[in-house]
PDB file of N, CA and C in Angstrom:
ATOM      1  N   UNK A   1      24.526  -9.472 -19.874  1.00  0.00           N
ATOM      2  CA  UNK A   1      24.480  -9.952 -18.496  1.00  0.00           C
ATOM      3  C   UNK A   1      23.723 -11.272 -18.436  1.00  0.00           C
ATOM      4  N   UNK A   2      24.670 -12.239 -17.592  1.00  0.00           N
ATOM      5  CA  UNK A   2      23.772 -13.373 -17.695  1.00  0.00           C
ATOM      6  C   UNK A   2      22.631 -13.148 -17.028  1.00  0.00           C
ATOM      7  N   UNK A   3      21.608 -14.272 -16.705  1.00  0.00           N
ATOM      8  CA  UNK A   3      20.017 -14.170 -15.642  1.00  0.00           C
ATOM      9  C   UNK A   3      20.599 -14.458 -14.010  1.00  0.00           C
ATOM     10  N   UNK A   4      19.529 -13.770 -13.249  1.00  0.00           N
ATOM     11  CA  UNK A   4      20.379 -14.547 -12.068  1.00  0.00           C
ATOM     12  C   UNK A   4      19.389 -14.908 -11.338  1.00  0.00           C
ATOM     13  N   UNK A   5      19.885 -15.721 -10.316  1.00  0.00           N
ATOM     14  CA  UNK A   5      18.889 -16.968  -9.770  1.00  0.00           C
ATOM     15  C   UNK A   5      19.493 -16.946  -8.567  1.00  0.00           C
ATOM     16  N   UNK A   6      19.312 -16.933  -7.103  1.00  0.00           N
ATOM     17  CA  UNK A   6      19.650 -17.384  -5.969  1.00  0.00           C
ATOM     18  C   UNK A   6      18.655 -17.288  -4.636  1.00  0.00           C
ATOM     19  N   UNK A   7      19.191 -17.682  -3.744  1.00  0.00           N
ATOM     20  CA  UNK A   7      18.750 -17.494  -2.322  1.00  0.00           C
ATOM     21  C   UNK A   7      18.534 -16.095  -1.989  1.00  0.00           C
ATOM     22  N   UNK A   8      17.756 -15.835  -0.779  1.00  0.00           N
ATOM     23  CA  UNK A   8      17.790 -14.537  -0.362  1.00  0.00           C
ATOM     24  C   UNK A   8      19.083 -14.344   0.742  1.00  0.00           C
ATOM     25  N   UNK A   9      19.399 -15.773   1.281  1.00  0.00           N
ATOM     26  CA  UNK A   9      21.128 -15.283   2.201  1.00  0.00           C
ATOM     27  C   UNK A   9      21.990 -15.723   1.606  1.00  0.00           C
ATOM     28  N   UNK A  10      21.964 -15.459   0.066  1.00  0.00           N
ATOM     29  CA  UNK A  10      23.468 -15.496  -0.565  1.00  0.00           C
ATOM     30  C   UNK A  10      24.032 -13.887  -0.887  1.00  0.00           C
ATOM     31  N   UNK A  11      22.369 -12.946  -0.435  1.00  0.00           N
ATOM     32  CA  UNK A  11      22.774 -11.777  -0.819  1.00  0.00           C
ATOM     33  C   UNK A  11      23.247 -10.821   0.380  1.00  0.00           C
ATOM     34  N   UNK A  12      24.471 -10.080   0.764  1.00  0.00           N
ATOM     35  CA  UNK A  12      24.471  -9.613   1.702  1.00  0.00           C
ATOM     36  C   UNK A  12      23.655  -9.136   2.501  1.00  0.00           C
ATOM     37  N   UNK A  13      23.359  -8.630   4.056  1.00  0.00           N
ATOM     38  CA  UNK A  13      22.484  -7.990   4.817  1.00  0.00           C
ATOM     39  C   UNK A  13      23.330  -6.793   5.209  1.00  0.00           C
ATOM     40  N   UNK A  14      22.548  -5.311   4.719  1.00  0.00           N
ATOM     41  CA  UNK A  14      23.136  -4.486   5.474  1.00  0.00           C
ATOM     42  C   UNK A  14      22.136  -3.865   6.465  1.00  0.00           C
ATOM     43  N   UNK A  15      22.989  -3.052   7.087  1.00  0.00           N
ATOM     44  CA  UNK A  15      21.980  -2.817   8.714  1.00  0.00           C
ATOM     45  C   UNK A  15      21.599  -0.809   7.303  1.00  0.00           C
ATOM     46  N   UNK A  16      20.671  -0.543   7.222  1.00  0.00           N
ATOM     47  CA  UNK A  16      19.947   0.688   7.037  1.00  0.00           C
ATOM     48  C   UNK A  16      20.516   1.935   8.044  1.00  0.00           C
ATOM     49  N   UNK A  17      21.739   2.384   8.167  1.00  0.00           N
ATOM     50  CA  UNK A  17      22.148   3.684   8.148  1.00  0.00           C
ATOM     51  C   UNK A  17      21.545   4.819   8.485  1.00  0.00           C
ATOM     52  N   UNK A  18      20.962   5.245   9.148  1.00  0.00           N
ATOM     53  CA  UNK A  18      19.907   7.070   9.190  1.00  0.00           C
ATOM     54  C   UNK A  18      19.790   7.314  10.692  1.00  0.00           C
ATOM     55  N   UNK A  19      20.024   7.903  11.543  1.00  0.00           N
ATOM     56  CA  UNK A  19      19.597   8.551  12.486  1.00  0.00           C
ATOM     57  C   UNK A  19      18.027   8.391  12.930  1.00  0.00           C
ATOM     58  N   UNK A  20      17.535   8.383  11.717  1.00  0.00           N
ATOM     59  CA  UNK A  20      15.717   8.410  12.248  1.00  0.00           C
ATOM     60  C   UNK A  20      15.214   7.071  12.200  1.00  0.00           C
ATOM     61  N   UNK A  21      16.231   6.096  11.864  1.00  0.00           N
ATOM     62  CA  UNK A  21      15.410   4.825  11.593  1.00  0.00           C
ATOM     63  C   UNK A  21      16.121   3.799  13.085  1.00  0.00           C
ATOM     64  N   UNK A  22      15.592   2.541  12.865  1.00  0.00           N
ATOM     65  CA  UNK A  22      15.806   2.109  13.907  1.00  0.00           C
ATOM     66  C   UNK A  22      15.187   0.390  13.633  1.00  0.00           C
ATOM     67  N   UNK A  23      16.186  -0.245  13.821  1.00  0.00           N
ATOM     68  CA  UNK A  23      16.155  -1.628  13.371  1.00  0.00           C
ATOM     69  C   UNK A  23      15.946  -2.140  12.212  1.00  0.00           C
ATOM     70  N   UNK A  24      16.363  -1.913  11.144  1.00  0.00           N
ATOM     71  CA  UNK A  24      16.288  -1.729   9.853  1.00  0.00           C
ATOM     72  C   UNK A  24      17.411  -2.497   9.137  1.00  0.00           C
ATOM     73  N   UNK A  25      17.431  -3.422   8.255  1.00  0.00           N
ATOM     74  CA  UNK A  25      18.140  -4.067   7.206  1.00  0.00           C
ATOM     75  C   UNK A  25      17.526  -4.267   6.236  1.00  0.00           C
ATOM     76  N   UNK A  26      18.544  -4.050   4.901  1.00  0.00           N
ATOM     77  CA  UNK A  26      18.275  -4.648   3.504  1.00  0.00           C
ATOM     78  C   UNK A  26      19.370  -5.271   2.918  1.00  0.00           C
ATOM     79  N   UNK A  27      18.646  -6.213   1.923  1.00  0.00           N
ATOM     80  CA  UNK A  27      19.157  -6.913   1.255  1.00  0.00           C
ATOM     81  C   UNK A  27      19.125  -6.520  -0.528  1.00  0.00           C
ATOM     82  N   UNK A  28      20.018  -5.817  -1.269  1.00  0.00           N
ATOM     83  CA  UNK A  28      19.531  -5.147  -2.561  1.00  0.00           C
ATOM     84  C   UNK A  28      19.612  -6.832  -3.445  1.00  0.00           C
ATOM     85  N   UNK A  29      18.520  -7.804  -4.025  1.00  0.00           N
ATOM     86  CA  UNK A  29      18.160  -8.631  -4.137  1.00  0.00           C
ATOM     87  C   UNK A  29      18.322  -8.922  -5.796  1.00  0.00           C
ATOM     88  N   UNK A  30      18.320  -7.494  -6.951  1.00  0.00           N
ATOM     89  CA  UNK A  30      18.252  -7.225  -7.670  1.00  0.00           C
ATOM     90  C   UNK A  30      18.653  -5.816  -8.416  1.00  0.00           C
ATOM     91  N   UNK A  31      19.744  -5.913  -8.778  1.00  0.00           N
ATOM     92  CA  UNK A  31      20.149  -4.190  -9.258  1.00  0.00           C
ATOM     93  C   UNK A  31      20.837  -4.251 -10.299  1.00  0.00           C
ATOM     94  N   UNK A  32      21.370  -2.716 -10.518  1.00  0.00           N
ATOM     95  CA  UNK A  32      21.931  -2.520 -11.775  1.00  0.00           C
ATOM     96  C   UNK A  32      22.775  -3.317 -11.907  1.00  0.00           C
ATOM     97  N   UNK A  33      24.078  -3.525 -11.187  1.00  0.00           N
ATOM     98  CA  UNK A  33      25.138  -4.790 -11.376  1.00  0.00           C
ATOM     99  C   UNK A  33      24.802  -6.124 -11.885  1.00  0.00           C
ATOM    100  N   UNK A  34      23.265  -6.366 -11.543  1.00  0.00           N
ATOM    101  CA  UNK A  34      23.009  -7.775 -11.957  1.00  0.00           C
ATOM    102  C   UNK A  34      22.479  -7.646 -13.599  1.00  0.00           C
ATOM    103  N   UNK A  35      22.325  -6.319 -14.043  1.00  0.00           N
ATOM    104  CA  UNK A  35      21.940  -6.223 -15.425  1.00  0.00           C
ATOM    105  C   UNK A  35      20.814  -5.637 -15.196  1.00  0.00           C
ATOM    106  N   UNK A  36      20.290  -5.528 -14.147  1.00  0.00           N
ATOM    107  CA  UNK A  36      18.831  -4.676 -14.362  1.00  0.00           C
ATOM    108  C   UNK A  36      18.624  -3.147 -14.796  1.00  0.00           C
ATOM    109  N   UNK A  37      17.963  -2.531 -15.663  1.00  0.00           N
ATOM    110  CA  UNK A  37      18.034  -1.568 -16.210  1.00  0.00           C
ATOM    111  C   UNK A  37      16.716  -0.489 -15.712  1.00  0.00           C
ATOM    112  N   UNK A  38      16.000  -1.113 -15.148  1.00  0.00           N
ATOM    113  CA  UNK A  38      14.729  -0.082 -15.430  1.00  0.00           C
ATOM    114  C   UNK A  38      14.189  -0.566 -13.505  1.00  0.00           C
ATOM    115  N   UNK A  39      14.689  -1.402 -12.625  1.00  0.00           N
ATOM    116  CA  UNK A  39      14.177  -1.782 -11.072  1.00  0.00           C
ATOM    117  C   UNK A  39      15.196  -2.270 -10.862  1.00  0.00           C
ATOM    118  N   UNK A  40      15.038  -1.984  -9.000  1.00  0.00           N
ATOM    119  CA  UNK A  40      15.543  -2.815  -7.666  1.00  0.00           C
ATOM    120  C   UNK A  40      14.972  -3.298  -7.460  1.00  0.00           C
ATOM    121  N   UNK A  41      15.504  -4.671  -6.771  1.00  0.00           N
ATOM    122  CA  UNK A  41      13.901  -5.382  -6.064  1.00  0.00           C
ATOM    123  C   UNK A  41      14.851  -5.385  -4.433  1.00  0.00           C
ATOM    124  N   UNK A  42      14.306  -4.654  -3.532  1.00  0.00           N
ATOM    125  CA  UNK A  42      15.035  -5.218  -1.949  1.00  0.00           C
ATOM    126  C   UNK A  42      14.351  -5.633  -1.409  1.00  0.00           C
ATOM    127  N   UNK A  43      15.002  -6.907  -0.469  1.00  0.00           N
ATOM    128  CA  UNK A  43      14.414  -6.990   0.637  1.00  0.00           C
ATOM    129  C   UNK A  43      14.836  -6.713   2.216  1.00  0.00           C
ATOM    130  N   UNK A  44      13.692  -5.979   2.687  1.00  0.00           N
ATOM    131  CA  UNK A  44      13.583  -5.379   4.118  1.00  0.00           C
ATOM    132  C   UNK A  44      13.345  -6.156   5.275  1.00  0.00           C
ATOM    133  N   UNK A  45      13.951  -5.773   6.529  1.00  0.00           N
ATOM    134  CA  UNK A  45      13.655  -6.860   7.453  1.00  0.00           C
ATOM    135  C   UNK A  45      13.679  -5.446   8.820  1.00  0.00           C
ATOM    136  N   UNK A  46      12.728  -5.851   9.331  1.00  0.00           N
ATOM    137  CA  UNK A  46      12.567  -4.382  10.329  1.00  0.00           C
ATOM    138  C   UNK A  46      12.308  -5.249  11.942  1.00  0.00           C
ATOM    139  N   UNK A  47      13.169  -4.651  12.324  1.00  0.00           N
ATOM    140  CA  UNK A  47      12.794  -5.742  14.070  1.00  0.00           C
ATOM    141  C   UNK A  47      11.647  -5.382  14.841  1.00  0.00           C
ATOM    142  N   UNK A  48      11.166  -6.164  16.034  1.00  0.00           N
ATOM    143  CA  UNK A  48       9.960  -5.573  16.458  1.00  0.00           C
ATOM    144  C   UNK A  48      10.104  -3.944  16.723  1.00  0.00           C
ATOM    145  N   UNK A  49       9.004  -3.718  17.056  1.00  0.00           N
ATOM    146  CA  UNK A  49       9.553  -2.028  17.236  1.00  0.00           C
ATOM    147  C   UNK A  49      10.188  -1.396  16.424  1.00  0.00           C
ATOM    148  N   UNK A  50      10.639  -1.531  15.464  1.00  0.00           N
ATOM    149  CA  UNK A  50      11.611  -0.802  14.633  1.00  0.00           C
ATOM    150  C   UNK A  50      10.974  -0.045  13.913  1.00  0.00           C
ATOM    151  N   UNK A  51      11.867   0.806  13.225  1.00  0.00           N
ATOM    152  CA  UNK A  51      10.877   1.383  11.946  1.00  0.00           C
ATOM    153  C   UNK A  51      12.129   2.408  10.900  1.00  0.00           C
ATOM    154  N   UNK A  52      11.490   2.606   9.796  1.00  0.00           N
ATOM    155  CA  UNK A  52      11.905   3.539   8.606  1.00  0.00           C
ATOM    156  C   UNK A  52      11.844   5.226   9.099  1.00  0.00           C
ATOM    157  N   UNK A  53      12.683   5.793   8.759  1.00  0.00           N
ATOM    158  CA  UNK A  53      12.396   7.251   9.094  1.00  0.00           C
ATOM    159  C   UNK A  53      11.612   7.534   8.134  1.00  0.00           C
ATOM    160  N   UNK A  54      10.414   8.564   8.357  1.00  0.00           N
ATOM    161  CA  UNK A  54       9.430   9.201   7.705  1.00  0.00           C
ATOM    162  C   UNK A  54      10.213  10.076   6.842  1.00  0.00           C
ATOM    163  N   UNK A  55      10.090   9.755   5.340  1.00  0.00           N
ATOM    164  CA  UNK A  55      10.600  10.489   4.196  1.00  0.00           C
ATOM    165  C   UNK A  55      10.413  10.460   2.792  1.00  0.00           C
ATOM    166  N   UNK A  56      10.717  11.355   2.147  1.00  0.00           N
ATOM    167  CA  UNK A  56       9.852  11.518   0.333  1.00  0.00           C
ATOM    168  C   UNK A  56      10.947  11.798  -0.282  1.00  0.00           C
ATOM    169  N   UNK A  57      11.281  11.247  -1.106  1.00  0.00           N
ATOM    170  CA  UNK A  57      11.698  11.228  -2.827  1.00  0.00           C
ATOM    171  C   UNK A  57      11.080  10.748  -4.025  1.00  0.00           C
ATOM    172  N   UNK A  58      11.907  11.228  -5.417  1.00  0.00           N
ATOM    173  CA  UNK A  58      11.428  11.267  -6.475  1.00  0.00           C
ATOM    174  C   UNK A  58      10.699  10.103  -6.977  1.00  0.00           C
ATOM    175  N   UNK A  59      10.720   9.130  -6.634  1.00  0.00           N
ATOM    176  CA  UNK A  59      10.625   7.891  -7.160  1.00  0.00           C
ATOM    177  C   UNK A  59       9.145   7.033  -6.198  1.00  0.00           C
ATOM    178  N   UNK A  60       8.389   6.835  -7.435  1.00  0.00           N
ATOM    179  CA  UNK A  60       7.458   5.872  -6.408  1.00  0.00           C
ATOM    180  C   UNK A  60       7.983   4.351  -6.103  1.00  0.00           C
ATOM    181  N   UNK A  61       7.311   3.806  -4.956  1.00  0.00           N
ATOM    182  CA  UNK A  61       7.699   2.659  -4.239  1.00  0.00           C
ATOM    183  C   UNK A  61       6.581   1.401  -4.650  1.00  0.00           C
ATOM    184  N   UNK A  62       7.013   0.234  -4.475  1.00  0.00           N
ATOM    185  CA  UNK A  62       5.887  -1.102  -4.789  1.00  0.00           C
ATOM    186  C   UNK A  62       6.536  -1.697  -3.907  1.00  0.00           C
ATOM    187  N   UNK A  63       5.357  -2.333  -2.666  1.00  0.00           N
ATOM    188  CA  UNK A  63       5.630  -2.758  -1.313  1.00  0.00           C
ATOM    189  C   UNK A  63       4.527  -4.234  -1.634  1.00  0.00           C
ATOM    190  N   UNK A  64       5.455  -5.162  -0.959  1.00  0.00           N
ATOM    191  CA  UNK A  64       4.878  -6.228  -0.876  1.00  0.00           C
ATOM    192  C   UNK A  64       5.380  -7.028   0.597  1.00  0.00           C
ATOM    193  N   UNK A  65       4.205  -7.115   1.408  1.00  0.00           N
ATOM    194  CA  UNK A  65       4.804  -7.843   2.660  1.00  0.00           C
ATOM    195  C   UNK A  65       4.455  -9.283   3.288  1.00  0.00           C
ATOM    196  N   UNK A  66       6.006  -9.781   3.577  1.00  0.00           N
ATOM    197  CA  UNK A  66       5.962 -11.430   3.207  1.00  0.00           C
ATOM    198  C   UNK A  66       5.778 -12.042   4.708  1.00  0.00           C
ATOM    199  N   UNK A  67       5.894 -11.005   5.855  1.00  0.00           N
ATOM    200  CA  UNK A  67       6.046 -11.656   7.079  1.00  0.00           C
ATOM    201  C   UNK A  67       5.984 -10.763   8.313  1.00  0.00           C
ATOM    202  N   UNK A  68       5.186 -10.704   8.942  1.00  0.00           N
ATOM    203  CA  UNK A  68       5.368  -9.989  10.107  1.00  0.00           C
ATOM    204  C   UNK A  68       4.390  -8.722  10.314  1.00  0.00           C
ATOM    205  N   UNK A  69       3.752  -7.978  11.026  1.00  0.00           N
ATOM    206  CA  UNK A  69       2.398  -7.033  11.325  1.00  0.00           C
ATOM    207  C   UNK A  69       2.946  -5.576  11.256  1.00  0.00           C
ATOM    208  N   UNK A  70       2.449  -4.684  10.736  1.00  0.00           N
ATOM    209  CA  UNK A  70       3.185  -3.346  10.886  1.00  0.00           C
ATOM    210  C   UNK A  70       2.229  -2.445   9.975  1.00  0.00           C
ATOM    211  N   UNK A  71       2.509  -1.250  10.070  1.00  0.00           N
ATOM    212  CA  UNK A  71       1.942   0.233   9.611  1.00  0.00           C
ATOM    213  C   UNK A  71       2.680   0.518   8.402  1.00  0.00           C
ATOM    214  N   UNK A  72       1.783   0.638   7.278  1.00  0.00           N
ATOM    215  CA  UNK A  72       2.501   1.586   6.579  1.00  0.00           C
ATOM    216  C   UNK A  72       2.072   2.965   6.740  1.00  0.00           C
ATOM    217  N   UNK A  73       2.698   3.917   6.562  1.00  0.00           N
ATOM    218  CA  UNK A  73       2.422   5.382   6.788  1.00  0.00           C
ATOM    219  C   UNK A  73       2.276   6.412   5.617  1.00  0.00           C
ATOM    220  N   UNK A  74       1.802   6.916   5.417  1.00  0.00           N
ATOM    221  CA  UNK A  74       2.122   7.460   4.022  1.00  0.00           C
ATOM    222  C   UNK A  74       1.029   8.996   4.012  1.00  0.00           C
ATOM    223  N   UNK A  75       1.803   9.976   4.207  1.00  0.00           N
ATOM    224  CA  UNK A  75       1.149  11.039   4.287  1.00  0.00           C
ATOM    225  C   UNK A  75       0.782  10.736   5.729  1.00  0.00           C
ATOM    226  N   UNK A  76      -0.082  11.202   6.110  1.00  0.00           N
ATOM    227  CA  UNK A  76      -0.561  11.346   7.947  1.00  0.00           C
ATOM    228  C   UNK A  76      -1.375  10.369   7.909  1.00  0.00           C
ATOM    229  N   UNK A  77      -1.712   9.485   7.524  1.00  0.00           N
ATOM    230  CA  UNK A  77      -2.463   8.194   7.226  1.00  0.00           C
ATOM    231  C   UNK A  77      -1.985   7.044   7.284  1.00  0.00           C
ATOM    232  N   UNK A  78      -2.058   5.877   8.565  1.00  0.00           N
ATOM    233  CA  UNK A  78      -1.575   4.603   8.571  1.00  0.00           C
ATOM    234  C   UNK A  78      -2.451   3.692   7.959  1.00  0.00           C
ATOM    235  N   UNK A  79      -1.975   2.800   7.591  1.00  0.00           N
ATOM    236  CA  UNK A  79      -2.476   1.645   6.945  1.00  0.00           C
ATOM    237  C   UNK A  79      -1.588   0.228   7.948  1.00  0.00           C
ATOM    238  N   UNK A  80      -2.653  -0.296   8.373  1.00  0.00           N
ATOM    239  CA  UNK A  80      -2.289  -1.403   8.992  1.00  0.00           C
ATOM    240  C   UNK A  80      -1.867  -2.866   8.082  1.00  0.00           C
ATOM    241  N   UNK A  81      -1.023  -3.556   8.078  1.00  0.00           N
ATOM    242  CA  UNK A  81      -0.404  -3.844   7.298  1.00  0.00           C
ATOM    243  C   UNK A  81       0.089  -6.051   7.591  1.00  0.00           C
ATOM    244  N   UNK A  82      -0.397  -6.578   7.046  1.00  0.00           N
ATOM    245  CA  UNK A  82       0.560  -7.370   7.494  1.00  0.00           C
ATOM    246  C   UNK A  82       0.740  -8.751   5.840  1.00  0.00           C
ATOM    247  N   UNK A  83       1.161 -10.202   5.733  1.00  0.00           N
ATOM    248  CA  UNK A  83       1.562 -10.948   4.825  1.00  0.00           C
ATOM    249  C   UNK A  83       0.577 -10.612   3.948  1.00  0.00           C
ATOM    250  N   UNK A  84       0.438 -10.626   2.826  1.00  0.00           N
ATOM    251  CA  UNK A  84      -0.335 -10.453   1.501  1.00  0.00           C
ATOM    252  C   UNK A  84      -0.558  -9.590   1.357  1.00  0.00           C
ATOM    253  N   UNK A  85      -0.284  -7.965   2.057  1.00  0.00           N
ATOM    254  CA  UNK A  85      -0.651  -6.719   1.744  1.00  0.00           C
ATOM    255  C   UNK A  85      -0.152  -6.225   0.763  1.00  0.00           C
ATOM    256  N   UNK A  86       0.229  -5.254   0.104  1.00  0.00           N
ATOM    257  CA  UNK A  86       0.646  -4.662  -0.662  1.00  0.00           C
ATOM    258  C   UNK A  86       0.434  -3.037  -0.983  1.00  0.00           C
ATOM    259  N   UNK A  87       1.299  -2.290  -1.426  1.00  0.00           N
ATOM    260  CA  UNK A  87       1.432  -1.098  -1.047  1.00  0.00           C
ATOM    261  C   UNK A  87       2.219  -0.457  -2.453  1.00  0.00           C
ATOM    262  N   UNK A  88       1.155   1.235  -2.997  1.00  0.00           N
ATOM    263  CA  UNK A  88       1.769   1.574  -3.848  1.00  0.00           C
ATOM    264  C   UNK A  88       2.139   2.974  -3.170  1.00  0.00           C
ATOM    265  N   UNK A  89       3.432   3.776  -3.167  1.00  0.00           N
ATOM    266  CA  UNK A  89       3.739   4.823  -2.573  1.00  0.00           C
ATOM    267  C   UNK A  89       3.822   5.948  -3.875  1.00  0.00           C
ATOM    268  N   UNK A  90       3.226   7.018  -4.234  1.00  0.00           N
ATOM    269  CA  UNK A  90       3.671   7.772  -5.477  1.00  0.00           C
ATOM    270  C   UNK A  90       4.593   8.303  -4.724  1.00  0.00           C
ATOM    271  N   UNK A  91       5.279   8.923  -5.941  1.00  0.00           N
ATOM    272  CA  UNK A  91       6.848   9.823  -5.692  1.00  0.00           C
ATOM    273  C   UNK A  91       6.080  11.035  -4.823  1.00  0.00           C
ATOM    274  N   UNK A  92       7.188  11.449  -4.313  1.00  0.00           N
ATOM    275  CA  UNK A  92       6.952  12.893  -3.579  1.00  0.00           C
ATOM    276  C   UNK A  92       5.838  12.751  -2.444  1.00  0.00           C
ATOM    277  N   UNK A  93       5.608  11.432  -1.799  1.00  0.00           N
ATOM    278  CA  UNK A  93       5.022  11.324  -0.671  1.00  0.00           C
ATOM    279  C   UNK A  93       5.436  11.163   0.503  1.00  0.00           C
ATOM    280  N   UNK A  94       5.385  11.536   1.605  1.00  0.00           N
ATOM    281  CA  UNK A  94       6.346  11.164   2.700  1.00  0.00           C
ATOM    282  C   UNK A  94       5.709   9.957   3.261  1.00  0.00           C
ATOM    283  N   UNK A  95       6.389   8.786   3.728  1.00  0.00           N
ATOM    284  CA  UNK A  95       5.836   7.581   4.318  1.00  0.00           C
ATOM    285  C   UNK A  95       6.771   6.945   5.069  1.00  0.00           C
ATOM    286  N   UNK A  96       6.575   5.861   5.771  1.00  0.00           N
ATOM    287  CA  UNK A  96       7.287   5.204   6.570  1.00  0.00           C
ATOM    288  C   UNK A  96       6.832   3.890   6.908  1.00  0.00           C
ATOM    289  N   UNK A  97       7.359   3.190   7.664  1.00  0.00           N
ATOM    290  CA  UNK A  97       7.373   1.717   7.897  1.00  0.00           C
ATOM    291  C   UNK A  97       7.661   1.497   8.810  1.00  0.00           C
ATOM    292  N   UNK A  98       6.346   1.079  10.095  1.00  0.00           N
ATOM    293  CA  UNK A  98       6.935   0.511  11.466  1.00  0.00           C
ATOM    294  C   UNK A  98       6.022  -0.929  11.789  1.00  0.00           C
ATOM    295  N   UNK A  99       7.209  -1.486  12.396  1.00  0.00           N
ATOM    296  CA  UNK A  99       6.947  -3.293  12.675  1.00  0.00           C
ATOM    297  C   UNK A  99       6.327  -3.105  14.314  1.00  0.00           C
ATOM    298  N   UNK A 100       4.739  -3.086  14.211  1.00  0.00           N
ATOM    299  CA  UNK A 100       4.336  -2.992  15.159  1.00  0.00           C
ATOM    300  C   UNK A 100       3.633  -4.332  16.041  1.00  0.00           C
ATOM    301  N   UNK A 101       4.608  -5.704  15.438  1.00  0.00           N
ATOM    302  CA  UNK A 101       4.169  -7.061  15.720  1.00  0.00           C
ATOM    303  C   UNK A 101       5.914  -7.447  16.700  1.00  0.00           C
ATOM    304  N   UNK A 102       5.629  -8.340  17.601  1.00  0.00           N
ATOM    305  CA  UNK A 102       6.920  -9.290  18.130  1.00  0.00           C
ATOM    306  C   UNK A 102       7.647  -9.912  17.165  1.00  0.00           C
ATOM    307  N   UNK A 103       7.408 -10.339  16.111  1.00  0.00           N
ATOM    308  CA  UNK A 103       8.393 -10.669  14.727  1.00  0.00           C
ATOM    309  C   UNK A 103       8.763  -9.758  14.248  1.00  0.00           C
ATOM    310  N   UNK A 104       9.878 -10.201  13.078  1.00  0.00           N
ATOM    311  CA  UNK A 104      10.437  -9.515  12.058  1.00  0.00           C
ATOM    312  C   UNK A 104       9.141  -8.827  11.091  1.00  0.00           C
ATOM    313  N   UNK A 105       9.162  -7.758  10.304  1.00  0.00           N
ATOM    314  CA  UNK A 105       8.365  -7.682   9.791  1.00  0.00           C
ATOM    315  C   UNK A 105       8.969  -7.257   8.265  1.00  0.00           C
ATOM    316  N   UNK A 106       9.021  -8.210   7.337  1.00  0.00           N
ATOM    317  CA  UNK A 106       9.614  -8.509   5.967  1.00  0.00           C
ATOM    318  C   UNK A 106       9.374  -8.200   4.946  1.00  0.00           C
ATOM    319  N   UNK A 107       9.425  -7.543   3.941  1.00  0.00           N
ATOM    320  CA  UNK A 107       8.761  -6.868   2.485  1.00  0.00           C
ATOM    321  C   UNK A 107       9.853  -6.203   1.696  1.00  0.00           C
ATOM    322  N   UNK A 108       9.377  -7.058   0.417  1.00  0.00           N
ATOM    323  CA  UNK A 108       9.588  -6.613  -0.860  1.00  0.00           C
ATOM    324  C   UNK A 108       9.582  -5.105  -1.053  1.00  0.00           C
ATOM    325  N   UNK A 109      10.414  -4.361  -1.742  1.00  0.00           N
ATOM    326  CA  UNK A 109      10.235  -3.282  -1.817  1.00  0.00           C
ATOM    327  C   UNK A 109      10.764  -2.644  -3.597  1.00  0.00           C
ATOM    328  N   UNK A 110       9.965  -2.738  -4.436  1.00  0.00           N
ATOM    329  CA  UNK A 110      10.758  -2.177  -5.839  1.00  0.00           C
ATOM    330  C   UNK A 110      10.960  -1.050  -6.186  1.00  0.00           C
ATOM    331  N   UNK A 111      11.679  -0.288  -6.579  1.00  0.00           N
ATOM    332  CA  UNK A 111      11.816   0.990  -6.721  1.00  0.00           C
ATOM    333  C   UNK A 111      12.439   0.865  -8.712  1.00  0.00           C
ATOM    334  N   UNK A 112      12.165   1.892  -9.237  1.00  0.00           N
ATOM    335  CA  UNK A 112      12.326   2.659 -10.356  1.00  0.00           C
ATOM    336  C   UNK A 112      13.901   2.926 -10.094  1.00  0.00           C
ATOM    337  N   UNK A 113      14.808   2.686 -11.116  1.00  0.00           N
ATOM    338  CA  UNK A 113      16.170   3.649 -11.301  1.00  0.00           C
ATOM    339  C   UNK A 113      16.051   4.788 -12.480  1.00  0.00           C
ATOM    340  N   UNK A 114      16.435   5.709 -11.665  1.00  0.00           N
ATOM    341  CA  UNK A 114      15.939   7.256 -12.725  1.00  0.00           C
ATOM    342  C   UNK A 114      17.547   8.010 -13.187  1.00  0.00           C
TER     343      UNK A 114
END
């Protein structure tokens, strides 16, 4: 696989799918198709008010946030959140993500392929 190199709007935006979530898009930035073997890298874009439905799977998360004020949640515990934060989620934790600023609120998100 060659290396790859681009913009972040050369990569599609999809709107995040779930019943429990609510203003939610990603961009998969980095994946298996591009040759990656062992991470995703996405990026998230959550509207004001919006948020992630509260939920746990196998895989821990690496959160990095590039723009905008918001909560991370993780277990019954918020963490207030905004540009330079960063966030490690272990597997099997329940957490969530709400943009509790008038901007977009933007972050990196890497995940493990298992």
């Amino acid at each position: 696989m060659p290396a790859k190199v681009a913009h972040f709007t050369q990569v599609e935006e999809q709107v995040f799918e779930d019943p429990s979530a609510r203003g939610v898009k990603v961009r998969w930035l980095i994946k298996k198709e591009d040759g990656a073997e062992n991470f995703a890298m996405r990026l998230f874009e959550i509207e004001p008010q919006g948020y992630s439905p509260h939920h746990t799977h196998d895989w821990e998360h690496e959160i990095y946030v590039l723009e905008g004020k918001g909560v991370i949640r993780i277990g019954d515990v918020e963490h207030e959140v905004e540009p330079g934060c960063f966030a490690f989620i272990p597997p099997r934790e329940p957490h969530s993500i709400i943009n509790t600023g008038d901007k977009p609120l933007k972050f990196l998100c890497l995940i493990p392929y298992k």
